[in-house]
Protein backbone atom coordinates (compact mmCIF):
# COMPACT_ATOMS: atom_id res chain seq x y z
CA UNK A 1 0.00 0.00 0.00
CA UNK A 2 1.40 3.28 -0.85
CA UNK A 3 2.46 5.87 1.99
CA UNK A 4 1.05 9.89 1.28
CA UNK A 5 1.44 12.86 2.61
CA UNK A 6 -0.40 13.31 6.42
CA UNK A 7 -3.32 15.78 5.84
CA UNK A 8 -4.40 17.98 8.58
CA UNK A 9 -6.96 16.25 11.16
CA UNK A 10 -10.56 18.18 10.91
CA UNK A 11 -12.23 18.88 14.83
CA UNK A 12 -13.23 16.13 16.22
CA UNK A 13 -11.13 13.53 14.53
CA UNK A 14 -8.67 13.74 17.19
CA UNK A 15 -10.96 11.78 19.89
CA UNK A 16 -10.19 8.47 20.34
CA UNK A 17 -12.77 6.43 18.37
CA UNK A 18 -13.85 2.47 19.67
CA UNK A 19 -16.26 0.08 17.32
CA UNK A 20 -17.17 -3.68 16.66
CA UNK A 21 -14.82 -4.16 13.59
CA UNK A 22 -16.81 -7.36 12.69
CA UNK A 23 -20.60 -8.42 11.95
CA UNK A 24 -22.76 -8.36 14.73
CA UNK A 25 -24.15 -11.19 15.97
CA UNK A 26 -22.89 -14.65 17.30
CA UNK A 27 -19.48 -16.29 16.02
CA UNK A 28 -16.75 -17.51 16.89
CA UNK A 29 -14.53 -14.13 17.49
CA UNK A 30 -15.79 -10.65 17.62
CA UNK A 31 -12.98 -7.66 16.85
CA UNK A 32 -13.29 -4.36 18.36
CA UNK A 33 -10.94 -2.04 16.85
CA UNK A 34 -9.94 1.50 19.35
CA UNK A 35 -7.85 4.09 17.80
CA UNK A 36 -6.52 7.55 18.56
CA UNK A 37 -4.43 9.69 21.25
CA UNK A 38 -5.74 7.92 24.47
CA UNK A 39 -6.12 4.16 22.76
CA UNK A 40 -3.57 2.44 24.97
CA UNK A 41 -4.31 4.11 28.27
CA UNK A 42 -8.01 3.27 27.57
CA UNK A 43 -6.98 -0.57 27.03
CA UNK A 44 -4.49 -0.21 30.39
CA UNK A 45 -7.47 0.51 32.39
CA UNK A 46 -9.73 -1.58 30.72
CA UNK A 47 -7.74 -4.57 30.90
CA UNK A 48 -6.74 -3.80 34.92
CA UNK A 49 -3.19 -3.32 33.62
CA UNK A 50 -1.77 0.29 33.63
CA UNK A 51 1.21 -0.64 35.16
CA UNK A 52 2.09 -3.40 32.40
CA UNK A 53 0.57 -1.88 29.03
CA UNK A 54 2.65 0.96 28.49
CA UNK A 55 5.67 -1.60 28.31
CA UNK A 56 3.84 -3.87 25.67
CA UNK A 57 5.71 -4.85 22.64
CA UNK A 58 3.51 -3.17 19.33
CA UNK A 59 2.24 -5.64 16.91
CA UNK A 60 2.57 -8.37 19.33
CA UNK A 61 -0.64 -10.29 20.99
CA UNK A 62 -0.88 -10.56 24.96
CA UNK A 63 -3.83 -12.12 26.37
CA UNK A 64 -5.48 -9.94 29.09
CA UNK A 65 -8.34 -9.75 30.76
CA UNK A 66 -11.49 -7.04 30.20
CA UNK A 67 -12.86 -5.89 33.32
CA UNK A 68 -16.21 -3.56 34.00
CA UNK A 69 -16.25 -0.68 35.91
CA UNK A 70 -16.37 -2.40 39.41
CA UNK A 71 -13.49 -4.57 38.46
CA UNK A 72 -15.32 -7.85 37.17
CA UNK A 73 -14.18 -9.61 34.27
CA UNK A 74 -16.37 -9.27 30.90
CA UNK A 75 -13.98 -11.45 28.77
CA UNK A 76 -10.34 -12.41 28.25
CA UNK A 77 -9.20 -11.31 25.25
CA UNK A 78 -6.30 -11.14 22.97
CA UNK A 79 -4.84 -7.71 22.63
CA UNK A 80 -2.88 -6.39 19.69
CA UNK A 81 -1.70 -2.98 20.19
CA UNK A 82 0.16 -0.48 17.65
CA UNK A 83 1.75 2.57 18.27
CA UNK A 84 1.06 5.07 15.64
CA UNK A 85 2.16 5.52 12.11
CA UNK A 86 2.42 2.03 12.36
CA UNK A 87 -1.05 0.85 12.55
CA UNK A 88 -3.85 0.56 10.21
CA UNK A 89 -4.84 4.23 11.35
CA UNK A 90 -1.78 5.69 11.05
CA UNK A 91 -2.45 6.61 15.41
CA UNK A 92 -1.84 4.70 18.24
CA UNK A 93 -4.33 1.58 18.07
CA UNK A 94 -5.71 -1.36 19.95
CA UNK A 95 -7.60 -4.52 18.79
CA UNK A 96 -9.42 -6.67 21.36
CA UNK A 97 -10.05 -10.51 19.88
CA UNK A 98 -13.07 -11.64 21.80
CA UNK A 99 -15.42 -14.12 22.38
CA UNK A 100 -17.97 -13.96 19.62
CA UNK A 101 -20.85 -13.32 21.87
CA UNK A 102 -22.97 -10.16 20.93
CA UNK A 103 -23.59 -9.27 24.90
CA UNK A 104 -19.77 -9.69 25.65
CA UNK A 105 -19.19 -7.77 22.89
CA UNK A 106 -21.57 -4.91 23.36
CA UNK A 107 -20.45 -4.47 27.36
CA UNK A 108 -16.76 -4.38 25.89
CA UNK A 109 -17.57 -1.68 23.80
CA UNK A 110 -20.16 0.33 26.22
CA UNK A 111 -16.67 -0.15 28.89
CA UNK A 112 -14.56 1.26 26.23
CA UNK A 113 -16.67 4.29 26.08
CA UNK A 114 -17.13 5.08 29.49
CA UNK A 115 -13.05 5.21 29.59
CA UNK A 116 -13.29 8.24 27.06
CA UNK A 117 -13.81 6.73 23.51
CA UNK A 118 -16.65 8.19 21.23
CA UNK A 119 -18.42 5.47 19.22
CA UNK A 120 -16.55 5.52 15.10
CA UNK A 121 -18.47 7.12 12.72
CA UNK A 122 -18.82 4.93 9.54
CA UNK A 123 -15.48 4.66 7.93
CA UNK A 124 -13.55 6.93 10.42
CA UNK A 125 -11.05 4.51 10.77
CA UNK A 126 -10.36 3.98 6.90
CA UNK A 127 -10.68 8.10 6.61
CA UNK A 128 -8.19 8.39 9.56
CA UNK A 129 -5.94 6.30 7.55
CA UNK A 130 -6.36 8.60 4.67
CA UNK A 131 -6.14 11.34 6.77
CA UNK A 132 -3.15 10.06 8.10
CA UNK A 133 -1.27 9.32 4.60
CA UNK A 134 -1.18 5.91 5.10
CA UNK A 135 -3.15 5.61 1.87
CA UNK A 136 -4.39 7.72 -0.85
CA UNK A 137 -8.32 8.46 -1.15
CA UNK A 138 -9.28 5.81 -4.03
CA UNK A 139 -7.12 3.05 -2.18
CA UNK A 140 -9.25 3.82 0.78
CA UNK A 141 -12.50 3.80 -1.61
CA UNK A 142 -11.27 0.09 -2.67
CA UNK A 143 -11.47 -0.83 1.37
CA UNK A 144 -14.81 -0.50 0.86
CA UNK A 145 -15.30 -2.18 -2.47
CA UNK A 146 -13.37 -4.95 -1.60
CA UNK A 147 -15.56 -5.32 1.85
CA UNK A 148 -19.00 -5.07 -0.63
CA UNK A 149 -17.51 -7.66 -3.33
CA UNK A 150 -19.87 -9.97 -4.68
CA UNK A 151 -17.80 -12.69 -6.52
CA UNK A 152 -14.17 -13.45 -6.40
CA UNK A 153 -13.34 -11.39 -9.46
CA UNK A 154 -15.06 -8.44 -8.26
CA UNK A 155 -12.63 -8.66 -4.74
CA UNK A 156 -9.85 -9.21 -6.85
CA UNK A 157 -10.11 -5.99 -8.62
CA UNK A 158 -10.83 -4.22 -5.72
CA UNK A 159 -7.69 -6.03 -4.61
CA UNK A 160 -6.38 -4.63 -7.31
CA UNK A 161 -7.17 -0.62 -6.59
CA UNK A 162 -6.32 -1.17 -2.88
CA UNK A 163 -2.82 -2.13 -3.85
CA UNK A 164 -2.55 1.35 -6.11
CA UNK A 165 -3.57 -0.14 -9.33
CA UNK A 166 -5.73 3.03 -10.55
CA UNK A 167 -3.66 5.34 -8.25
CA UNK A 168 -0.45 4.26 -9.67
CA UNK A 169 -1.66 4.87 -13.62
CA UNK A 170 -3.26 8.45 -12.05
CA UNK A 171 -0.11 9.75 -10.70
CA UNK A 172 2.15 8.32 -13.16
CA UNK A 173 -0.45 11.02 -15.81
CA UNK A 174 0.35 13.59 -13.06
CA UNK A 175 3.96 13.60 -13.33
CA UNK A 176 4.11 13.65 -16.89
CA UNK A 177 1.68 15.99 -17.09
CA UNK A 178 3.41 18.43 -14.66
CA UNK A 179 6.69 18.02 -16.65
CA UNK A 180 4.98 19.05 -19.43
CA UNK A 181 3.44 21.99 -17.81
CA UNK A 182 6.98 23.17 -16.39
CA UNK A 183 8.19 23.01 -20.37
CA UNK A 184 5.31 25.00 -21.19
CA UNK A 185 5.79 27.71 -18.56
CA UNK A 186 9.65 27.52 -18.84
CA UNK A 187 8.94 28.77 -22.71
CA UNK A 188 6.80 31.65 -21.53
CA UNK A 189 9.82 32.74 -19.75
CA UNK A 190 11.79 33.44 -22.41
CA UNK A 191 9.04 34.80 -24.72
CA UNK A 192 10.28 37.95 -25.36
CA UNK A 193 13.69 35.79 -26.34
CA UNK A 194 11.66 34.57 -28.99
CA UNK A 195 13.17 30.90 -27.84
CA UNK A 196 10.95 27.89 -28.65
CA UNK A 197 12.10 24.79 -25.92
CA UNK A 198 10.38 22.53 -27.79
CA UNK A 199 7.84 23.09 -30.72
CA UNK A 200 4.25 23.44 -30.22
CA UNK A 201 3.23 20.47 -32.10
CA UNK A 202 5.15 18.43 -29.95
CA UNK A 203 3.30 19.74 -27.05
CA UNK A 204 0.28 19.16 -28.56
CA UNK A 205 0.75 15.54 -29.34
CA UNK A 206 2.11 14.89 -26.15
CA UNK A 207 -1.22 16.61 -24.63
CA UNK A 208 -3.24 14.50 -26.73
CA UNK A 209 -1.34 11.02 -25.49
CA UNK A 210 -2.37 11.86 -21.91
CA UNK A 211 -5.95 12.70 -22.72
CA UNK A 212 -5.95 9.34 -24.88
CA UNK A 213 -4.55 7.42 -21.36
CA UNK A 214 -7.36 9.19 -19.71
CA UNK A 215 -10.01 8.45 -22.14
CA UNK A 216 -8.81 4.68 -22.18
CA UNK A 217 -9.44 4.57 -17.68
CA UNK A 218 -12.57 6.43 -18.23
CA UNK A 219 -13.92 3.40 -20.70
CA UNK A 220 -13.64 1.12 -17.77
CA UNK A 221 -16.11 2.69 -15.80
CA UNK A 222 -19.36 0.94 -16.94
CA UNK A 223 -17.42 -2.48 -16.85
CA UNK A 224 -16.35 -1.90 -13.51
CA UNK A 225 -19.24 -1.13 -12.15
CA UNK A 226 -21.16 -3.82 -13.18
CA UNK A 227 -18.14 -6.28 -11.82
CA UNK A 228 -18.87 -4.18 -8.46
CA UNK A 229 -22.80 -3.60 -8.00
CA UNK A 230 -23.56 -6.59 -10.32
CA UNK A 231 -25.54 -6.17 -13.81
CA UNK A 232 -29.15 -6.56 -13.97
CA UNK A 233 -29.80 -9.22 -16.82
CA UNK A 234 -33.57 -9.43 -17.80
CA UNK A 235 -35.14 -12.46 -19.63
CA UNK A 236 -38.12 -11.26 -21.54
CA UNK A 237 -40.22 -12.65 -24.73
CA UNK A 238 -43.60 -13.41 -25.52
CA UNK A 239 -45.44 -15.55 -23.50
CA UNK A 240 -43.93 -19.69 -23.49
CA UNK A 241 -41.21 -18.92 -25.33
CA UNK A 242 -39.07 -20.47 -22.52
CA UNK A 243 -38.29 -18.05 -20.46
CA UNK A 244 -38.87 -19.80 -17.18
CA UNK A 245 -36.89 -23.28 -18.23
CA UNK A 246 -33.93 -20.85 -19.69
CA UNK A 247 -33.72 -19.23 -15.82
CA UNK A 248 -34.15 -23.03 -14.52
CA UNK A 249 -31.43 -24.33 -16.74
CA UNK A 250 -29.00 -21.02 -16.12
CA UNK A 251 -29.82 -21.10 -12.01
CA UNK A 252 -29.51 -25.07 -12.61
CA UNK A 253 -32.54 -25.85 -10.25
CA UNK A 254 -35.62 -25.34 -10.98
CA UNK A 255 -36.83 -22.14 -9.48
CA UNK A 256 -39.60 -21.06 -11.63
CA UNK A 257 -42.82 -23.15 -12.41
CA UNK A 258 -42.79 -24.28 -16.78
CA UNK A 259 -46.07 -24.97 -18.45
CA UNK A 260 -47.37 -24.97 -21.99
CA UNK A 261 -50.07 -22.97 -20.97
CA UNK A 262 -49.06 -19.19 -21.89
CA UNK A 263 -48.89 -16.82 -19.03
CA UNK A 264 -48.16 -19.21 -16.06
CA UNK A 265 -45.37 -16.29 -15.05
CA UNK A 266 -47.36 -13.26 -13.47
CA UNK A 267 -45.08 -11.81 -11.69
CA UNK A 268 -40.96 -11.11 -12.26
CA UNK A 269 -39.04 -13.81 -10.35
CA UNK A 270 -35.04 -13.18 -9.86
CA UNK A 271 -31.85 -14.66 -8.33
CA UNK A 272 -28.35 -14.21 -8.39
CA UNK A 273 -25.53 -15.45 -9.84
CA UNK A 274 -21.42 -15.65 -10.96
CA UNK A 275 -21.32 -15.26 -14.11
CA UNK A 276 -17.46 -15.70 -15.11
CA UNK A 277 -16.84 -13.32 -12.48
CA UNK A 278 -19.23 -10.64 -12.83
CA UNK A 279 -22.22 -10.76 -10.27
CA UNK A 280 -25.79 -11.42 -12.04
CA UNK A 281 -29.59 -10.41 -10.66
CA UNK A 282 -30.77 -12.51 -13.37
CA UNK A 283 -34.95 -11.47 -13.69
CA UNK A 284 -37.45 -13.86 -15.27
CA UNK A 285 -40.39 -12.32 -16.38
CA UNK A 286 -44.21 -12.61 -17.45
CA UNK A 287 -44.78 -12.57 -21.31
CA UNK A 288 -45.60 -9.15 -23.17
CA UNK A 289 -48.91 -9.35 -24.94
CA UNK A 290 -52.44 -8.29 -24.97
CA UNK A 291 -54.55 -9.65 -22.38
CA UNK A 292 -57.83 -8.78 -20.83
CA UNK A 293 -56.63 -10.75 -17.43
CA UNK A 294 -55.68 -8.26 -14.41
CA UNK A 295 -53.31 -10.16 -13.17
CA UNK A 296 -50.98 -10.59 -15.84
CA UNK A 297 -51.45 -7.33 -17.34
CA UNK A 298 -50.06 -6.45 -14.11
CA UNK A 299 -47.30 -8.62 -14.41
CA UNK A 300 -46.53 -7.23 -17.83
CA UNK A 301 -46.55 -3.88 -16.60
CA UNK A 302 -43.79 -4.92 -14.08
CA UNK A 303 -41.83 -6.58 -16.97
CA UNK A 304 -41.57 -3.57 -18.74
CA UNK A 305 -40.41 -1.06 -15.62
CA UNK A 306 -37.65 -4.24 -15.58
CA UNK A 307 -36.85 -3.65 -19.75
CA UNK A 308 -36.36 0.04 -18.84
CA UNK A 309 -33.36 -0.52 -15.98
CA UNK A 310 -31.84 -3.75 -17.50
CA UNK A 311 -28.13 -4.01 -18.19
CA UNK A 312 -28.67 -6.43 -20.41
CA UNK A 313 -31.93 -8.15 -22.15
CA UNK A 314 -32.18 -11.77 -23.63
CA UNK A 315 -35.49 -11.65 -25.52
CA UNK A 316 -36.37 -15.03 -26.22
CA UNK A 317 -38.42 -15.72 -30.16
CA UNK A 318 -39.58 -19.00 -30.91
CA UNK A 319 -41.97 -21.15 -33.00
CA UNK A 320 -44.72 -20.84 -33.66
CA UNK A 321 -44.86 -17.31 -33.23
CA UNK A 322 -41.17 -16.26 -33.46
CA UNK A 323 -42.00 -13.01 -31.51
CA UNK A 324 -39.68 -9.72 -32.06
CA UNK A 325 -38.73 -7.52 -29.24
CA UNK A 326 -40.62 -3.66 -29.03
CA UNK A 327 -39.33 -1.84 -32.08
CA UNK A 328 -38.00 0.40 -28.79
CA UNK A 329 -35.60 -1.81 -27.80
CA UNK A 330 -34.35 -3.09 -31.65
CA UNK A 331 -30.91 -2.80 -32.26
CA UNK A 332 -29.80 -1.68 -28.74
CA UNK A 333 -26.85 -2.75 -27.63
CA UNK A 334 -28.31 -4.01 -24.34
CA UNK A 335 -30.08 -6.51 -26.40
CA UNK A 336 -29.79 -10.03 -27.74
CA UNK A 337 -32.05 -11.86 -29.29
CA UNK A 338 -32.14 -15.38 -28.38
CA UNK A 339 -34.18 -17.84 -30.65
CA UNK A 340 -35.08 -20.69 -28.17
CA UNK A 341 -36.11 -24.40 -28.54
CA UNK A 342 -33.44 -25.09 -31.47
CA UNK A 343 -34.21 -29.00 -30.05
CA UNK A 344 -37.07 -28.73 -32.36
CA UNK A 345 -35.23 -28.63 -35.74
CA UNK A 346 -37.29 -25.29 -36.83
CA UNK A 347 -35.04 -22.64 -37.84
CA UNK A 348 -35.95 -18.60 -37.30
CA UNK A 349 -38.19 -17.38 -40.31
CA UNK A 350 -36.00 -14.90 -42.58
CA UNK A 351 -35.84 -10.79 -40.52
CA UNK A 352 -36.26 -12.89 -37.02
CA UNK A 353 -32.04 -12.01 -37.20
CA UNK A 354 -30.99 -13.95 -33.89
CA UNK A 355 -28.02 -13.28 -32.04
CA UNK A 356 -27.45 -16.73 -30.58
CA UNK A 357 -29.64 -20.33 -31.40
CA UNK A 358 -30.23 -22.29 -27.76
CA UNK A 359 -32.18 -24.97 -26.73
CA UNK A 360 -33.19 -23.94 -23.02
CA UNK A 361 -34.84 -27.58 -22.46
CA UNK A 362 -31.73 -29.45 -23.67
CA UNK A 363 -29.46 -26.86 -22.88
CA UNK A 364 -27.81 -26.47 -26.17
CA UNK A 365 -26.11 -22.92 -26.41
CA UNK A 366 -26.72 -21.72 -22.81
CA UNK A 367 -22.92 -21.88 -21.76
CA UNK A 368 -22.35 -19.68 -24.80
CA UNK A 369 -24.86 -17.57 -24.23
CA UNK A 370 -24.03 -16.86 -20.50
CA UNK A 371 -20.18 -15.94 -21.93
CA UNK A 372 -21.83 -13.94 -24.72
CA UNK A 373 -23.81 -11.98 -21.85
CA UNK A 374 -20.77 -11.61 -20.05
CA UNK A 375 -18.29 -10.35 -22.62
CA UNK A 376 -20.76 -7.83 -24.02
CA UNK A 377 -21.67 -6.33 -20.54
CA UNK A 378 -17.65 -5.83 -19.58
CA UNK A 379 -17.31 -4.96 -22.86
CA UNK A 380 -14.43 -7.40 -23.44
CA UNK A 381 -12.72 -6.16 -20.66
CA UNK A 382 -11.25 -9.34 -18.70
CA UNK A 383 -11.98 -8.99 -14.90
CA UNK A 384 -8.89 -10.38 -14.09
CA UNK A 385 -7.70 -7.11 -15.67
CA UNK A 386 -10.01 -4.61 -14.87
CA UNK A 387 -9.61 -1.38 -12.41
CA UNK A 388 -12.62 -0.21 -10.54
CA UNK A 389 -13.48 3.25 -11.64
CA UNK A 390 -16.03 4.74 -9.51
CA UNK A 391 -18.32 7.11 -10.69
CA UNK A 392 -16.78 9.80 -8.86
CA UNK A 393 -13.64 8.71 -10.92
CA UNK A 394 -15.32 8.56 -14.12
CA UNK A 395 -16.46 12.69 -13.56
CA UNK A 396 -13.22 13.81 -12.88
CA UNK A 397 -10.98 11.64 -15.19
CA UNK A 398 -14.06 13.11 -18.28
CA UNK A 399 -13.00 16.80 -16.92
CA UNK A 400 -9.32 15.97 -17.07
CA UNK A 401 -9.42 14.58 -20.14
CA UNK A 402 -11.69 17.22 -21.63
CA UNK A 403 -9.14 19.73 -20.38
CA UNK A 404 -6.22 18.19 -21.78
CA UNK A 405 -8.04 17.61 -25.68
CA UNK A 406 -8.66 21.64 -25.70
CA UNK A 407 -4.81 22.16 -24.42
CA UNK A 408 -3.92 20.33 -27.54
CA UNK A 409 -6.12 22.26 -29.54
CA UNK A 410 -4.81 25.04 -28.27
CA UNK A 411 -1.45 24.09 -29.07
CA UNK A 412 -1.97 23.13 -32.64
CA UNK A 413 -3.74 26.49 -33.28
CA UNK A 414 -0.65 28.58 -31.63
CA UNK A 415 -3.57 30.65 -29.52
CA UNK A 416 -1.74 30.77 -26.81
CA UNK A 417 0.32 28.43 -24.35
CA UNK A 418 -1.11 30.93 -21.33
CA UNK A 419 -4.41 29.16 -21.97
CA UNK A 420 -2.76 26.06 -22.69
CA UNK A 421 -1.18 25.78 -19.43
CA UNK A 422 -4.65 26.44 -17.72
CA UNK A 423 -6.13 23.85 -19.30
CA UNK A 424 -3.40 21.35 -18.17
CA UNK A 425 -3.72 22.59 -14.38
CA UNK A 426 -7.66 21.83 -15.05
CA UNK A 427 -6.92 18.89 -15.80
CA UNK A 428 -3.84 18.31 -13.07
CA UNK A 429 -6.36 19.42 -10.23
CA UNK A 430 -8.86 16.96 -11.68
CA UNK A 431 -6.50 14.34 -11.28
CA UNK A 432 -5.96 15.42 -7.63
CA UNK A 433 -9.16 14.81 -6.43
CA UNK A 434 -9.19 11.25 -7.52
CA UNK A 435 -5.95 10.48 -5.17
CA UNK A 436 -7.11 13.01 -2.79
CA UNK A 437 -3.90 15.14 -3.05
CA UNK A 438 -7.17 18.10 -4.10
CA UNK A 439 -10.41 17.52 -2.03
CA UNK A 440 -13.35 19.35 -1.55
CA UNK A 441 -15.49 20.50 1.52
CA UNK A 442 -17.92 17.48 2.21
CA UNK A 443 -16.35 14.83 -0.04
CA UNK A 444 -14.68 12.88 2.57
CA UNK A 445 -17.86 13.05 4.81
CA UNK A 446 -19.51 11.67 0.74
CA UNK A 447 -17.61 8.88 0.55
CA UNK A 448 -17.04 6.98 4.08
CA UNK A 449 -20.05 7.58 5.25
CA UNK A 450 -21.02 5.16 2.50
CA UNK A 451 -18.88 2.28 4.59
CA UNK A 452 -19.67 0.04 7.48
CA UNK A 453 -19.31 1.06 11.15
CA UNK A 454 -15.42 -0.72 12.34
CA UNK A 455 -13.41 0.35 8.91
């Protein structure tokens, strides 16, 4: 993990801070993480032992026991303490390993505060550590991906931005783009010399390599986001054209009820799944047509809310009606059209134009459809590969990049390297406030209050 500079500690962030840094409920072990100024003589008195704790080797563990106010024992516990920068923090800190039990672990806690430590906000400890400069602000944004991670893939490439991956490309743009900015301002220097340090063109393309680099990150946005909140996929078709045996086959269980009769799906059913990778809500829904019956009217009502916030849709034709999708939803890129029931040796009527051929009932096609699905939705990005680029990425790394294009228009044109170099600290402080070297008032308090109590 990369080290940064310390920032300065807001009010308030210099109490000492005590929460439950795992679920609650019963287990095995329950965590409690204290950090801050006062953390080890808190744990001295807690633990009975202010004549021995001060002398306690850091980063070693010492079981000890956790007494209430009147002196009677709560729990033993294994103790961890670290003395500050080296701790998670970047303060003095002190874990307590307990006994899983959610009363012991409560009355820990509730001691721990009566000692002088103020219940963590959510993510204090992780913004601490930014605060701190033990890591830079998307690393500690990762923390929290990589807690949220819904398939291995997806923890992997939070894995990934937690170890610098997106950081590292970011300031690697930054230095480059500040050397080019010092050649820039070094030539309006000498202006009135009439001395060109390096022509304009050169500039220019140089400009336009860094806004290509930014561009390129900014792709990966959609892909990653899917890989971290999962992509909605939406099976949808006229009614028994196998919708329900195509989620049976793809859940492999049956989950949904399959009938001849048309309409036995009134409602949307869903469930999730790892999909090479990428997390699925995969959707099952009740067939789009005319009916005079309530119920599924209803239903198809509810099917198309589910058409209008799908990642993906797999709208499934077959005989003997070989059904086409709304001309709204032709040619999207969110769609595939899947012609079912190819165990029936009757081939797609000419215009039908199917993506893929399955048979649902056989299963015939479904493993390539499922990697079909996949590789359109990360847009061929492997997730072994990808980088996580939040939202909150994506703006700024569209601004820098936008910045950086009009610096090399600017540059081709000759109007001006005054305005060129503006551009390029645009774009530089754009940069900034993806690392957090630039932030501004209430983003911190944006982003970890978005994590769990305990990181």
């Amino acid at each position: 993990m990369s080290h940064t500079t310390a920032r300065a500690m807001p009010a308030g962030e210099q109490d000492t801070i005590v929460a439950l840094a795992t679920p609650e409920g019963r287990g095995a072990l329950g965590i409690i993480r204290l950090s801050g100024p006062d953390a080890w003589a808190i744990a001295a008195r807690a633990t009975g032992s202010e004549d021995r704790f001060p002398s306690l080797p850091p980063r070693r563990v010492t079981l000890l026991p956790l007494l209430d106010r009147n002196a009677e024992p709560i729990d033993d516990a294994v103790v961890t303490p670290w003395r500050g920068p080296a701790s998670y923090t970047g303060e003095d800190l002190v874990e307590f390993s307990c006994h899983g039990g959610r009363e012991v672990l409560r009355a820990v806690v509730h001691r721990l505060t009566e000692l002088g430590a103020r219940p963590a906000q959510p993510g204090e400890f992780t913004q601490r550590a930014f605060l701190h400069g033990k890591m830079t602000l998307e690393q500690a944004e990762a923390v929290g991906a990589l807690i949220e991670a819904r398939t291995e893939a997806a923890a992997r490439a939070a894995l990934r931005a937690l170890r610098g991956g997106l950081g590292g490309r970011i300031q690697a743009t930054q230095d480059r783009l500040l050397e080019l900015l010092a050649r820039i301002e070094l030539g309006l220097d000498f202006v009135e010399e009439e001395i060109e340090l390096e022509p304009a063109g050169t500039m220019a393309a140089r400009a336009g390599e860094l806004a290509a680099e930014m561009e390129a990150l900014h792709s990966q946005h959609r892909a990653g986001r899917l890989l971290r909140e999962g992509a909605r996929v939406v099976i949808a078709g006229a009614p028994n054209a196998g919708k329900s045996t195509l989620l049976n086959r793809l859940l492999g269980q049956e989950r949904a009820i399959v009938s001849e009769a048309p309409g036995t799906t009134r409602d949307y059913l869903d469930a999730s799944l790892d999909w090479g990778g990428l997390p699925v809500r995969l959707y099952d829904t009740a067939g789009l047509r005319k009916t005079a019956d309530r119920v599924e009217a209803e239903g198809a009502r509810r099917t198309e809310e589910l058409l209008a916030g799908a990642d993906a849709v797999l709208w499934l034709t077959a005989p003997p009606d070989w059904t086409l999708p709304p001309e709204e939803l032709r040619g999207s890129d969110r769609m595939l059209v899947v012609e079912n029931k190819a165990d029936l040796g009757v081939r797609a009527p000419v215009g039908t134009s199917p993506d893929i051929r399955i048979s649902a009932l056989g299963g015939e096609g479904v493993e390539a459809l499922r990697d079909e699905v996949a590789r359109r939705l990360l847009a061929g990005y492997d997730p072994g590969e990808l980088l996580l680029v939040e939202q909150r990425h994506a703006d700024r790394l569209s601004e820098a990049a936008g910045a950086l294009r009009r610096a090399e228009t600017v540059l081709r044109e000759g109007a001006g390297e005054e305005l060129a170099a503006a551009e390029m600290r645009i774009a530089h402080n754009a940069l900034g406030e993806i690392t957090g070297t630039v932030t501004r008032e209430g983003l911190l308090h944006e982003i970890f209050s978005r994590f769990c109590i305990g990181k």
